[in-house]
C-alpha atoms as a PDB file:
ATOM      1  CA  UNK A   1      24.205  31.641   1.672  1.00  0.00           C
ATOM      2  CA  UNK A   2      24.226  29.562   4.902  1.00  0.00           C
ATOM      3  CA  UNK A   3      20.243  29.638   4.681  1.00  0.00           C
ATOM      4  CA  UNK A   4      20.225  28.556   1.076  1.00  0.00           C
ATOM      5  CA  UNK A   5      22.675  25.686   1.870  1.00  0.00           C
ATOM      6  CA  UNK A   6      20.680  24.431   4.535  1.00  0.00           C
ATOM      7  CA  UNK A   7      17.324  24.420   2.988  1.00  0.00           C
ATOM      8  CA  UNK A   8      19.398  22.588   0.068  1.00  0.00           C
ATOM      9  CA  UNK A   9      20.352  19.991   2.437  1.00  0.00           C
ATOM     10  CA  UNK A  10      16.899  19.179   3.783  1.00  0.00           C
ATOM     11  CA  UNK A  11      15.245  19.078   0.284  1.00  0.00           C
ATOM     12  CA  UNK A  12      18.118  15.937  -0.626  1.00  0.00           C
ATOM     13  CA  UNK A  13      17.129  14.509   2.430  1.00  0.00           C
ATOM     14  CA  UNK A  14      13.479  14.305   1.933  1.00  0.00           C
ATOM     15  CA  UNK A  15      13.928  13.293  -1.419  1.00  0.00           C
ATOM     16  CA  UNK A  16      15.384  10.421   0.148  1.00  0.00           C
ATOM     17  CA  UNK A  17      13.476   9.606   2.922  1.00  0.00           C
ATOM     18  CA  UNK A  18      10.183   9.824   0.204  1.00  0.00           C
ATOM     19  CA  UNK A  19      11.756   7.018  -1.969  1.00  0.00           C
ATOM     20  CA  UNK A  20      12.511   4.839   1.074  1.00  0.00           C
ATOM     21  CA  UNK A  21       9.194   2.649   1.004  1.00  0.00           C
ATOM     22  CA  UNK A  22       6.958   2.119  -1.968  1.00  0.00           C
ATOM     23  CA  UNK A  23       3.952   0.447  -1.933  1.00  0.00           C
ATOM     24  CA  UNK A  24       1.561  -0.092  -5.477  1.00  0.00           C
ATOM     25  CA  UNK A  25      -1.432  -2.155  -5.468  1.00  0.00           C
ATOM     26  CA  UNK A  26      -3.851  -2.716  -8.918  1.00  0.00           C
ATOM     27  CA  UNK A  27      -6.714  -4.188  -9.591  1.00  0.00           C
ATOM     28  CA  UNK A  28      -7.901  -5.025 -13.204  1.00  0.00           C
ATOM     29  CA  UNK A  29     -10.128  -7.422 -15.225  1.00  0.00           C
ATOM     30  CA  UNK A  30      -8.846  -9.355 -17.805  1.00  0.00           C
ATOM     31  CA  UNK A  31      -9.426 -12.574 -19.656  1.00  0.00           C
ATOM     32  CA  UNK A  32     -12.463 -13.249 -17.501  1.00  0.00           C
ATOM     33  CA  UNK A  33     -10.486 -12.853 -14.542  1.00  0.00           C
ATOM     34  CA  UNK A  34      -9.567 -10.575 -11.675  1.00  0.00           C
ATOM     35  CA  UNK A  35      -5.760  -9.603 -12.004  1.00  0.00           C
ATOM     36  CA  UNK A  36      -4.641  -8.212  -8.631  1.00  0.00           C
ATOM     37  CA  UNK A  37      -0.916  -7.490  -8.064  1.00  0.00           C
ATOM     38  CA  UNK A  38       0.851  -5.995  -5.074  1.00  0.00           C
ATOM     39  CA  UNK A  39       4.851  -4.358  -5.021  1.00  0.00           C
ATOM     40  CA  UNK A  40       5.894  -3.654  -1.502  1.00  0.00           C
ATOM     41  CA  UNK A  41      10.262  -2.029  -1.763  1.00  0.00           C
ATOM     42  CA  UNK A  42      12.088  -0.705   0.503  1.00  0.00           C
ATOM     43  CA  UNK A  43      15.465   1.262   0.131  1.00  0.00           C
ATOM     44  CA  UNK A  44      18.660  -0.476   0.627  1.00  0.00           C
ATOM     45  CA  UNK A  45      19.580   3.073   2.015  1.00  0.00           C
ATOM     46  CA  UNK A  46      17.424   2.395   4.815  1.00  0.00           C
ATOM     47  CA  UNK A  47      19.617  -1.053   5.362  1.00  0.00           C
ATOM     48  CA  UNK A  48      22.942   0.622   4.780  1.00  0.00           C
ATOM     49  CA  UNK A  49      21.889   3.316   7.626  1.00  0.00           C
ATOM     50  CA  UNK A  50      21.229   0.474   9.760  1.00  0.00           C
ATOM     51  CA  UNK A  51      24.131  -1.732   8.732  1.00  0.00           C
ATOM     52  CA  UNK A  52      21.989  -4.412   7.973  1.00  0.00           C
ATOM     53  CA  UNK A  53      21.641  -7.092   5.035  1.00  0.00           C
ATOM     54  CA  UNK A  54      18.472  -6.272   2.707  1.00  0.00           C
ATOM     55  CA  UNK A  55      18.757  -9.436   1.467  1.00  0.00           C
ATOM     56  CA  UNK A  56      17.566 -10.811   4.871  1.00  0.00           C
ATOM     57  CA  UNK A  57      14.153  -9.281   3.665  1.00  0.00           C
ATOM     58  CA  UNK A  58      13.636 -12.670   1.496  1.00  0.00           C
ATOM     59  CA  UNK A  59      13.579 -14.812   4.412  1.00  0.00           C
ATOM     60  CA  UNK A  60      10.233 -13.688   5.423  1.00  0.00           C
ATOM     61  CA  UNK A  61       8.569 -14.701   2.196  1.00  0.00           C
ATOM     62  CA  UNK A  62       8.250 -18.655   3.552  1.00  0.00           C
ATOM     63  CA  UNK A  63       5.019 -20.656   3.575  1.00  0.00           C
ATOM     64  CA  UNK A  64       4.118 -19.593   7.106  1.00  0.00           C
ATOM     65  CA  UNK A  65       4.034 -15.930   6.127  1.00  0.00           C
ATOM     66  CA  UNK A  66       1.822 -16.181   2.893  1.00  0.00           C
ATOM     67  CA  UNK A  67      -0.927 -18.857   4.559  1.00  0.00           C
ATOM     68  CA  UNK A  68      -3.093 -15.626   4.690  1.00  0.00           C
ATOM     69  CA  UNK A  69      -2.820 -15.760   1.020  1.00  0.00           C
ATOM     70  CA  UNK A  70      -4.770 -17.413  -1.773  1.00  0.00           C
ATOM     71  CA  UNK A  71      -3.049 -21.093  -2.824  1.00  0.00           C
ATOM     72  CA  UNK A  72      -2.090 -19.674  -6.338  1.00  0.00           C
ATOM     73  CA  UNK A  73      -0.430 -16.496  -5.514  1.00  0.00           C
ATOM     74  CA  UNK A  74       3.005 -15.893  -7.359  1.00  0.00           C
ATOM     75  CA  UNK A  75       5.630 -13.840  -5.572  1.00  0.00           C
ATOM     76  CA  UNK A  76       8.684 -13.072  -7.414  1.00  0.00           C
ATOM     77  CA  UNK A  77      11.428 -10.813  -5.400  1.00  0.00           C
ATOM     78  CA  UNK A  78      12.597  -7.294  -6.356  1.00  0.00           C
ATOM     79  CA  UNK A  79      16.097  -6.845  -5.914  1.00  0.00           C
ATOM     80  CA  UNK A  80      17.917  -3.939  -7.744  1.00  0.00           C
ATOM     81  CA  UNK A  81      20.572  -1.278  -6.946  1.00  0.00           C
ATOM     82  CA  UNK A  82      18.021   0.598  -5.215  1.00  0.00           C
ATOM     83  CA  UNK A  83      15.467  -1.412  -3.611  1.00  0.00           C
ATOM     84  CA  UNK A  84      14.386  -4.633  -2.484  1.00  0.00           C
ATOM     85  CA  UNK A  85      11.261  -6.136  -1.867  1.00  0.00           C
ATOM     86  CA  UNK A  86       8.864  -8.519  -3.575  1.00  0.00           C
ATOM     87  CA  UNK A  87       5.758  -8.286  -6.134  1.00  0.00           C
ATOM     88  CA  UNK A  88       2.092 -10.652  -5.585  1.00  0.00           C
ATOM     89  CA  UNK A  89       0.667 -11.446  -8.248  1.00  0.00           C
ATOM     90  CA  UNK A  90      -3.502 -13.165  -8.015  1.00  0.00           C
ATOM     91  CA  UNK A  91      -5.597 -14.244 -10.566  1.00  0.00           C
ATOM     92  CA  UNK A  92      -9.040 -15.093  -9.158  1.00  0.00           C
ATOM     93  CA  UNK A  93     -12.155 -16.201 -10.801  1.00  0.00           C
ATOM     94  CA  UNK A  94     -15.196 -13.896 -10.200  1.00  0.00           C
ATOM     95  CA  UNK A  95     -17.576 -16.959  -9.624  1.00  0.00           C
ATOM     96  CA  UNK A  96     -14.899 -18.136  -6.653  1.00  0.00           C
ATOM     97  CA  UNK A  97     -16.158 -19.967  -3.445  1.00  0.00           C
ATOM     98  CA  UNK A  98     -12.930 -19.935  -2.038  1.00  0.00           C
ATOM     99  CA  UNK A  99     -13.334 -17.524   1.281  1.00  0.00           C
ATOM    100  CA  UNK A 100      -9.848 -16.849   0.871  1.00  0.00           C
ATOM    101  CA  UNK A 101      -9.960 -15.798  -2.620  1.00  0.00           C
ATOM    102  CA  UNK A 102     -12.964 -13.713  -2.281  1.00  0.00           C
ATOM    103  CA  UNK A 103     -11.793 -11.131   0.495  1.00  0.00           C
ATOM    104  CA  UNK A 104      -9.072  -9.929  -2.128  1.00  0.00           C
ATOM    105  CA  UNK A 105     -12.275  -9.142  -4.125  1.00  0.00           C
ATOM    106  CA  UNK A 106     -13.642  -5.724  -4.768  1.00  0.00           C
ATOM    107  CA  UNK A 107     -17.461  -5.629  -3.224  1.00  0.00           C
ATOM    108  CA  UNK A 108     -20.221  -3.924  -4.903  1.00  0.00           C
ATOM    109  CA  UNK A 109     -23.310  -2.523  -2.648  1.00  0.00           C
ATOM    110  CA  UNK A 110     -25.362  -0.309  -4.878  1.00  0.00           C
ATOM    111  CA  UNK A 111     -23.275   3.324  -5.938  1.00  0.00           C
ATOM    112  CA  UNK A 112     -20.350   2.091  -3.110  1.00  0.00           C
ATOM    113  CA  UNK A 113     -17.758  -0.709  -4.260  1.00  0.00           C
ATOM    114  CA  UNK A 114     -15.627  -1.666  -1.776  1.00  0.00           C
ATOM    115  CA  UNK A 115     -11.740  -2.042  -2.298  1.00  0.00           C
ATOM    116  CA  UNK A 116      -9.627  -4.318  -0.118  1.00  0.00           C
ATOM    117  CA  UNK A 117      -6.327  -2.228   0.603  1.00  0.00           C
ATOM    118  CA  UNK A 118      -3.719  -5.073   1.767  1.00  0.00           C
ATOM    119  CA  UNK A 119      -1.276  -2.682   3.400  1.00  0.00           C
ATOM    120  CA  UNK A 120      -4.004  -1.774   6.245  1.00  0.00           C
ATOM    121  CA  UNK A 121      -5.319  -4.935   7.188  1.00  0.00           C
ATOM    122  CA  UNK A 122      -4.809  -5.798  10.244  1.00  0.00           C
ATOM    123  CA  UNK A 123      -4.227  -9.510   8.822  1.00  0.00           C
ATOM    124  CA  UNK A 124      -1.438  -8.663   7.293  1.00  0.00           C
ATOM    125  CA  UNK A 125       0.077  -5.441   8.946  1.00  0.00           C
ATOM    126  CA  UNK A 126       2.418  -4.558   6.189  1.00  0.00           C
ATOM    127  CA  UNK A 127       2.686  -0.609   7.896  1.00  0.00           C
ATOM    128  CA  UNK A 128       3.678  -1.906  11.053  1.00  0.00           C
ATOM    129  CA  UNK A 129       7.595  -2.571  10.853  1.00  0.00           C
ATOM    130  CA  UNK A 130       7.987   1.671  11.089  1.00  0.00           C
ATOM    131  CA  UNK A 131       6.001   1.731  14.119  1.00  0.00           C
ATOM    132  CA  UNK A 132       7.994   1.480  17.562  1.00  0.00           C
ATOM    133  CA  UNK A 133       7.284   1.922  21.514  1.00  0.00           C
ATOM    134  CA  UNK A 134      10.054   4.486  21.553  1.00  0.00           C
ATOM    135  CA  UNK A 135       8.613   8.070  20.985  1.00  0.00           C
ATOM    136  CA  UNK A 136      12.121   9.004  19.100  1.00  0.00           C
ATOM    137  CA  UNK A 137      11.872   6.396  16.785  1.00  0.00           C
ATOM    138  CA  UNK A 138       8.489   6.677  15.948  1.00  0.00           C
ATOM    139  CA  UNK A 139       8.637  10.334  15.815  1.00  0.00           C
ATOM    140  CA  UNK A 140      11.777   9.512  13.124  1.00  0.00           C
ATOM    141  CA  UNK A 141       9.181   7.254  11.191  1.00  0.00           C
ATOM    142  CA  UNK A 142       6.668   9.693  11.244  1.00  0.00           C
ATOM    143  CA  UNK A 143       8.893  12.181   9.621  1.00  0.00           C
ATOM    144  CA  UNK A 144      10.271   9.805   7.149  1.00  0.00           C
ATOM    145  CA  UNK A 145       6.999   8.926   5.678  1.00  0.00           C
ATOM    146  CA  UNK A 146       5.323  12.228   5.950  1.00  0.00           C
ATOM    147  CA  UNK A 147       5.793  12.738   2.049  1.00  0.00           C
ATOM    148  CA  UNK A 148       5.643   9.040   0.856  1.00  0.00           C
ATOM    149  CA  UNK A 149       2.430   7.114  -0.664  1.00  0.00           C
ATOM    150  CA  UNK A 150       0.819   4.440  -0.723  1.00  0.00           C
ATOM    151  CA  UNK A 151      -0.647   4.278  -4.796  1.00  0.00           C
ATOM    152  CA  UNK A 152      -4.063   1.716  -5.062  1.00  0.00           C
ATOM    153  CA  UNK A 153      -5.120   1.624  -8.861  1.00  0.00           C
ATOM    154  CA  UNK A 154      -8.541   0.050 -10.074  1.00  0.00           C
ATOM    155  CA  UNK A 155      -9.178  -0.391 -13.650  1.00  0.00           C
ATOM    156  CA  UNK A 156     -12.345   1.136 -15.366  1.00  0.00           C
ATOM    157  CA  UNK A 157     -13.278  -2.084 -16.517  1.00  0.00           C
ATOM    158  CA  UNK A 158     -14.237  -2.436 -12.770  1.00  0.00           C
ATOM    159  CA  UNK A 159     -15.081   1.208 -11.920  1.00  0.00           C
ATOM    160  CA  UNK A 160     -15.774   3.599 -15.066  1.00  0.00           C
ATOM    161  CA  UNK A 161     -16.245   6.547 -12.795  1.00  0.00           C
ATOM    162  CA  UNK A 162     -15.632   7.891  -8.994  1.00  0.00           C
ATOM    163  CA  UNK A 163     -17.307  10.329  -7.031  1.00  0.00           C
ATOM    164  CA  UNK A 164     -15.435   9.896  -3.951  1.00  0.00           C
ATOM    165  CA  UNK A 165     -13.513   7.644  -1.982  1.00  0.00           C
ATOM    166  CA  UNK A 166     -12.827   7.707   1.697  1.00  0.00           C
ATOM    167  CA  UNK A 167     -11.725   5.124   4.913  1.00  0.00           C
ATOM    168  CA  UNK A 168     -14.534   4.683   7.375  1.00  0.00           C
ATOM    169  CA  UNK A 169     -13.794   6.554  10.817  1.00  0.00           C
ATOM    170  CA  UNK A 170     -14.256   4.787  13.749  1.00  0.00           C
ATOM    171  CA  UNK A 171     -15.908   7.669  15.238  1.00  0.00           C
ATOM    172  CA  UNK A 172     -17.993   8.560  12.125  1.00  0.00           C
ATOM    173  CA  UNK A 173     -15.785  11.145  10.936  1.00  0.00           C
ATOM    174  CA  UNK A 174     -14.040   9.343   7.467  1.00  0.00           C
ATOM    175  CA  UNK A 175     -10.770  10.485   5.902  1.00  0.00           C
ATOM    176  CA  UNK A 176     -10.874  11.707   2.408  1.00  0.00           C
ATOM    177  CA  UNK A 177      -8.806   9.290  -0.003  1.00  0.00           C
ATOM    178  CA  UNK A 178      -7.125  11.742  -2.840  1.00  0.00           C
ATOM    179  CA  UNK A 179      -8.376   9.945  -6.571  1.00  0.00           C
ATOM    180  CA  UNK A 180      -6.657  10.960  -9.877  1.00  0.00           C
ATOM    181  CA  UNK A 181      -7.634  10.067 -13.400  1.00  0.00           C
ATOM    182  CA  UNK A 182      -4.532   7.749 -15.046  1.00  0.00           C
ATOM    183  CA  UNK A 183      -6.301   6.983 -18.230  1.00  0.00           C
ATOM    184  CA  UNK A 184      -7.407   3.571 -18.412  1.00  0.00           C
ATOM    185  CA  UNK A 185      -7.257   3.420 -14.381  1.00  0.00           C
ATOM    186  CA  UNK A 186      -7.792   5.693 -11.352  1.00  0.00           C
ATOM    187  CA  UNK A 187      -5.100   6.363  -8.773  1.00  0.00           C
ATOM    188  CA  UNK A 188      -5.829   6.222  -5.025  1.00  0.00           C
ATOM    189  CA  UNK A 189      -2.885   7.995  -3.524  1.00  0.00           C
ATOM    190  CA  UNK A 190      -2.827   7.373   0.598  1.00  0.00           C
ATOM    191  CA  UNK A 191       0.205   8.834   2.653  1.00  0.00           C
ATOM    192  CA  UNK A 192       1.825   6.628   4.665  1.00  0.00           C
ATOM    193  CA  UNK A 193       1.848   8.611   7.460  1.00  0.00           C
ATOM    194  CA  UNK A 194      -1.932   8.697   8.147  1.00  0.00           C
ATOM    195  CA  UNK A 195      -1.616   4.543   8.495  1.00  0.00           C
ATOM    196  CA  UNK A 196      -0.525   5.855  11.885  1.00  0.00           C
ATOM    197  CA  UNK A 197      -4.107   6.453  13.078  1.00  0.00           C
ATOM    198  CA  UNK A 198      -4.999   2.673  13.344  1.00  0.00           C
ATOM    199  CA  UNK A 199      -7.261   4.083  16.365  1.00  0.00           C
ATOM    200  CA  UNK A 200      -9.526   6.460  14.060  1.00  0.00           C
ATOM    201  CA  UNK A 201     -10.082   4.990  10.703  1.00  0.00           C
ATOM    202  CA  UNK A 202     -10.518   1.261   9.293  1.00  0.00           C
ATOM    203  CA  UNK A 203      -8.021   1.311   6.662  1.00  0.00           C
ATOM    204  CA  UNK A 204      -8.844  -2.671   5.708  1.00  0.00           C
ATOM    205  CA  UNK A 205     -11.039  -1.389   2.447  1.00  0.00           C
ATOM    206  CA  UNK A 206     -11.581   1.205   0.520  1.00  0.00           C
ATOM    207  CA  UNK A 207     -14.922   2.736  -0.108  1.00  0.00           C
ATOM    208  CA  UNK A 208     -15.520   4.346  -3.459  1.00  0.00           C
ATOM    209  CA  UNK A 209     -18.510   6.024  -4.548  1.00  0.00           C
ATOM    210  CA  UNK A 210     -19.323   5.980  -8.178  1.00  0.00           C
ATOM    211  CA  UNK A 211     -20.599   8.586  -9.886  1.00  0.00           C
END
């Protein structure tokens, strides 16, 4: 019984610990525009564990920390009993000359289209706030995000059909990107904890090959 209530306990806490960051980014085409929109939450668990405010998340959202960012992007907070965080929200003409505008921009090289995934860049560094110099807190973070997701979603209005998709290895060895069929959209799922290897894989784009 001991056994059972122990293995009990660790499933509650990794249901936990796989809600505590969520991450969505989508990319459609609509009304002769590109419509790309971003949610990055965290858990206010994660906050009440560390006795601090989430609403102190909000104060990062200032002009200085979105000049990376096209002029028109919208960014409305998230802020419910469970998480907080913020959505982007682009719409960007195809026809752009705006350099800014463009690198949000799916690229097309023959069967390969190219995906810009935000949370990797290096530009914007999104993944990380969970990394640390001390080996117990990073192993902590390591453990935390070992079931949790990153979710990249293209319309088939951009892509009708995928092959494969994968991140480039640095060392010519690239790491598999899982795709699932949602309908009107495919679903690039990406574990958090493999944004760890910075040092093997660039995780600034996507490549998909279409079928």
């Amino acid at each position: 019984m001991k056994k059972i209530l122990y293995l009990f306990s660790l499933f509650l806490v990794s249901l936990l610990f796989t809600s505590c960051i969520d991450y969505v980014q989508s990319i459609t085409y609509k009304d002769g525009k590109y419509q790309i929109y971003y949610k990055i939450t965290l858990s206010k668990l994660l906050f009440a564990m560390a006795d601090d405010d989430p609403e102190e998340i909000f104060e990062y959202f200032d002009e200085e920390s979105l000049e990376d960012f096209p002029e028109n992007v919208d960014v409305k907070p998230v802020n419910t009993d469970l998480e907080v965080g913020a959505e982007f929200l682009l719409l960007i003409d195809p026809k752009t000359t705006d350099e800014t505008e463009k690198s949000f921009l799916p690229k097309v090289a023959g069967q390969k289209c190219y995906i810009p995934f935000l949370f990797g860049s290096e530009d914007y560094s999104f993944a990380d706030f969970m990394k640390s110099d001390d080996s117990e807190s990073q192993a902590i973070s390591e453990a935390i995000l070992s079931s949790a997701k990153c979710r990249v979603m293209v319309s088939k209005k951009i892509i009708s059909s995928i092959n494969n998709a994968y991140f480039e290895g640095r060392g010519g060895q690239n790491y598999s990107v899982a795709v699932f069929d949602y309908g009107e959209s495919f679903c690039m799922e990406i574990p958090f904890i493999v944004l760890f290897e910075s040092g093997m894989y660039k995780f600034d784009r996507i490549v998909v090959i279409r079928e």
